[in-house]
Protein backbone atom coordinates (compact mmCIF):
# COMPACT_ATOMS: atom_id res chain seq x y z
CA UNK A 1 -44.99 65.65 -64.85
CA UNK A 2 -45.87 61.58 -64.57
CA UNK A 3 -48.14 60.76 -62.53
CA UNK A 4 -47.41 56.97 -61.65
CA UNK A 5 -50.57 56.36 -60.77
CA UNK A 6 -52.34 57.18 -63.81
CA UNK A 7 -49.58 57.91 -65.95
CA UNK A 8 -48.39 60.45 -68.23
CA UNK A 9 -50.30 63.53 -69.08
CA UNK A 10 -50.96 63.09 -72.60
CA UNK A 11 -53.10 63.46 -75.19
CA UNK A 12 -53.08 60.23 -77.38
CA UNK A 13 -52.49 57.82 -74.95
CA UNK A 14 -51.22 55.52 -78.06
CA UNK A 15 -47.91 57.21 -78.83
CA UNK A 16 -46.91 57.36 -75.58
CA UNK A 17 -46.78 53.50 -75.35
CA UNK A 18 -43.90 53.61 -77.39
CA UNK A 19 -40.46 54.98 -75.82
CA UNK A 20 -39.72 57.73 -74.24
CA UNK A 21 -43.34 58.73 -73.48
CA UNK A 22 -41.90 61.99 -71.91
CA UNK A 23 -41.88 63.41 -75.43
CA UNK A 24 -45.68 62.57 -75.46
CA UNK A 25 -46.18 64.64 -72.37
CA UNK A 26 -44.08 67.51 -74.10
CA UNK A 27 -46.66 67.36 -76.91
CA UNK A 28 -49.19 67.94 -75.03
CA UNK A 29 -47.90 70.56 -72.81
CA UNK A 30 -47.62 72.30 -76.65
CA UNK A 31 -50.42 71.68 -77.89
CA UNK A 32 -52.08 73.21 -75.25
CA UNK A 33 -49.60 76.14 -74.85
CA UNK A 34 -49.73 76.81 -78.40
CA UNK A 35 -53.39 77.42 -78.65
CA UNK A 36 -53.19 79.42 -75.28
CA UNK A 37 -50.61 81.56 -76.71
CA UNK A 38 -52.64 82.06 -79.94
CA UNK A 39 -55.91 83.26 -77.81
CA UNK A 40 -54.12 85.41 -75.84
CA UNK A 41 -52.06 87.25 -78.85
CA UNK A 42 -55.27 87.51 -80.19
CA UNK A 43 -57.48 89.01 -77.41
CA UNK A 44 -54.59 91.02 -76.31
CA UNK A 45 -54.65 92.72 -79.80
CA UNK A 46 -58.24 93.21 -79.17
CA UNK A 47 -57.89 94.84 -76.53
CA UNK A 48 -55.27 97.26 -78.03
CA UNK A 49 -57.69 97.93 -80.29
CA UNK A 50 -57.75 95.63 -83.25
CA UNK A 51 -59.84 92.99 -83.19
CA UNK A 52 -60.06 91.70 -86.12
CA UNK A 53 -56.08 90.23 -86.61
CA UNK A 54 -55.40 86.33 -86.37
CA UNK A 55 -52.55 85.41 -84.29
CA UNK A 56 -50.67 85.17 -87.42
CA UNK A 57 -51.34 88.48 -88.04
CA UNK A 58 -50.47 89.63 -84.85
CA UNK A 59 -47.07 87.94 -84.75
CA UNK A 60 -46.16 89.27 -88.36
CA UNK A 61 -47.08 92.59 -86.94
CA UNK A 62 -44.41 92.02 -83.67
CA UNK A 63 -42.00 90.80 -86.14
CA UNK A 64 -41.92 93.55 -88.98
CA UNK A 65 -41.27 96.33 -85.72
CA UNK A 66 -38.73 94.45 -84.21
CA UNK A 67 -36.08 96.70 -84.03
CA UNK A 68 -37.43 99.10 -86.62
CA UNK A 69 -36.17 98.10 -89.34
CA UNK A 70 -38.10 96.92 -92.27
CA UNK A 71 -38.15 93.52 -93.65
CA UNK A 72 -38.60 90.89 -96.62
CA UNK A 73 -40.93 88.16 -96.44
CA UNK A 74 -38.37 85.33 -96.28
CA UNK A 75 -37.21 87.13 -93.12
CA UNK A 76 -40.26 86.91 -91.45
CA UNK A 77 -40.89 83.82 -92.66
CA UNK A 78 -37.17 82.27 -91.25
CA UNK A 79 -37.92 83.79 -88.04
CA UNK A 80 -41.75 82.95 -87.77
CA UNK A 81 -40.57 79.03 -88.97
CA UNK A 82 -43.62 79.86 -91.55
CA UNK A 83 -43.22 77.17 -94.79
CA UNK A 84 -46.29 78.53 -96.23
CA UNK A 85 -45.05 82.14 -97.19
CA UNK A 86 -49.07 83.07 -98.95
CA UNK A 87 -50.11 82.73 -95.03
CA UNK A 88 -47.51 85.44 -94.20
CA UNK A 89 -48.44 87.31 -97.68
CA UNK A 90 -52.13 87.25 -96.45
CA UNK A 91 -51.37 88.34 -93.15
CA UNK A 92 -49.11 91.17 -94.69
CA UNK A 93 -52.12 92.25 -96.93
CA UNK A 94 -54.46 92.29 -94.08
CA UNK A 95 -51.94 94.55 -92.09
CA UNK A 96 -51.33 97.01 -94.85
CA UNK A 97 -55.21 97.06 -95.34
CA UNK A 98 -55.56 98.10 -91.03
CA UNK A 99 -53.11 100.78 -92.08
CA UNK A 100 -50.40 98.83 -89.24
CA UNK A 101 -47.67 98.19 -91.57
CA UNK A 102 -46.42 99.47 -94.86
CA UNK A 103 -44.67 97.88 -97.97
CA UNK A 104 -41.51 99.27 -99.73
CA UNK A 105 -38.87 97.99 -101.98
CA UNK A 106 -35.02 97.44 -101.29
CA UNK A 107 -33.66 96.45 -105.05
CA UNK A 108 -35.85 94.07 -106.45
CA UNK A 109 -37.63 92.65 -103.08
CA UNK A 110 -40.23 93.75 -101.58
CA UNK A 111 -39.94 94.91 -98.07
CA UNK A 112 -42.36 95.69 -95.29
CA UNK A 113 -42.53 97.86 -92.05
CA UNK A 114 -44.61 99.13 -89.20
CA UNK A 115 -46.35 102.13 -89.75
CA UNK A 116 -46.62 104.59 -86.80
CA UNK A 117 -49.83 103.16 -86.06
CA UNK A 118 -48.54 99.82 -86.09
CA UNK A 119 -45.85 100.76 -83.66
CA UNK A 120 -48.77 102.50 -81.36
CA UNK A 121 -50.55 99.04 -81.66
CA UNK A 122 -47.29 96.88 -80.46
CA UNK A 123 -47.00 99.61 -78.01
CA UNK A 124 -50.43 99.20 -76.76
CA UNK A 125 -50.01 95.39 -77.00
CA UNK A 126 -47.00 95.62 -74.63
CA UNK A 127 -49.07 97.76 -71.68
CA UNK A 128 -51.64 95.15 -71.96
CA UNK A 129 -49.59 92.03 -71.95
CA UNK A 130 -46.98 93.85 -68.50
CA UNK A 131 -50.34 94.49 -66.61
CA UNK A 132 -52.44 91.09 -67.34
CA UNK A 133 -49.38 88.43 -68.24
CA UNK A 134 -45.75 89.19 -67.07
CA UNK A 135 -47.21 90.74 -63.75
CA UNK A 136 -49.11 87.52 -63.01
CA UNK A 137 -46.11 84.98 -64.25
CA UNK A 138 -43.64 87.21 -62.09
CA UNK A 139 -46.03 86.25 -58.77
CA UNK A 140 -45.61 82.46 -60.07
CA UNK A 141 -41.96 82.67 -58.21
CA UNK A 142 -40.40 81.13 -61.96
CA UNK A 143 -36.66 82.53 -61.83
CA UNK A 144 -35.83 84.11 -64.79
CA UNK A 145 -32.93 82.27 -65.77
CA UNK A 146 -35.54 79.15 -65.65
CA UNK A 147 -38.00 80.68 -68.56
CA UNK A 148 -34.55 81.35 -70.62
CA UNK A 149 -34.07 77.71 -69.73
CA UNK A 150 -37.39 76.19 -70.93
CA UNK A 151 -37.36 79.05 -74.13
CA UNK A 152 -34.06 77.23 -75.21
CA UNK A 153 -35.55 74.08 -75.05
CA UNK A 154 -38.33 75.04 -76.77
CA UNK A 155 -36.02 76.14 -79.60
CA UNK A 156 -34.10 72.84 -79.22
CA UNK A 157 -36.92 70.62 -79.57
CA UNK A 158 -38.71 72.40 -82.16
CA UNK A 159 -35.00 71.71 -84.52
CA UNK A 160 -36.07 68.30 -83.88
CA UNK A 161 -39.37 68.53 -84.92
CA UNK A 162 -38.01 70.35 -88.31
CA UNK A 163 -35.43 67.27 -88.82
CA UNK A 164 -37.93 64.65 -88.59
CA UNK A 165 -40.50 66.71 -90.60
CA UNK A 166 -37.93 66.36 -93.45
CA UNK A 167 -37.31 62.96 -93.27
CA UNK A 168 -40.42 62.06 -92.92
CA UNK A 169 -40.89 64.00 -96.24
CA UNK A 170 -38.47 60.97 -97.57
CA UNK A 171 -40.95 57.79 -96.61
């Protein structure tokens, strides 16, 4: 949202002199949602009763239950958009160590899933986050179909991101 008055919201006011200064404002609306996000996954998990994950950890954990199944580490890794896989190993390590998930083999990789405690934990998680975040965001009068919306963008934006990360890898 530009104010014209005092201009864009941003955080470096120096990249958004350039064009399109709306991508600036995007940034910033990130940067700050991003380490929002990563507070609340963390205190959330707290408050389920494990206080001691990263957000990292925590988002592993939501990703190895997803539909009960159990995964490899390039999975969660793909779906995470995690390049640095020992950050996902640690977090893995950590989790097995809480007793939340579990590691197996399927051929020659190795595989990981939520233990029953792990599932009681995501199950906790989701209580916690219905009564203190959806309940609140529901009263904010957003339309569903406009979070889809904004998610897809998200998504969108963050292929962008990806693309110029690689050819900026070529400079």
């Amino acid at each position: 949202m530009t104010n014209d008055a005092i201009g864009p919201v941003v955080s470096s006011s120096h990249l958004a002199e350039g064009s399109f200064a709306e991508v600036s404002e995007f940034e910033f609306g990130l940067i700050i949602a991003s380490n929002a996000f990563d507070r609340w996954v963390v205190r959330a998990m707290s408050a389920a009763g494990y206080p001691d994950l990263s957000a990292l950890d925590v988002l592993v954990l939501h990703t190895v239950r997803h539909r009960g199944r159990s995964k490899k580490l390039a999975d969660i890794c793909l779906v995470l958009n995690v390049e640095d896989t020992h950050t996902v190993t640690y977090a893995i390590k950590k989790l097995t160590r809480a007793g939340l998930v579990k590691t197996g083999r399927s051929g020659k990789e190795k595989t990981v899933e939520a233990t029953q405690a792990g599932a009681d934990a995501c199950d906790r998680y989701r209580e916690i986050r219905e009564g203190l975040l959806i309940s609140t965001v529901q009263e904010l009068g957003l339309e569903p179909d406009q979070v889809s919306k904004l998610a897809a963008l998200l998504r969108l934006m963050s292929g962008q991101y990806d693309q110029a990360a690689r050819a900026a890898t070529s400079l």
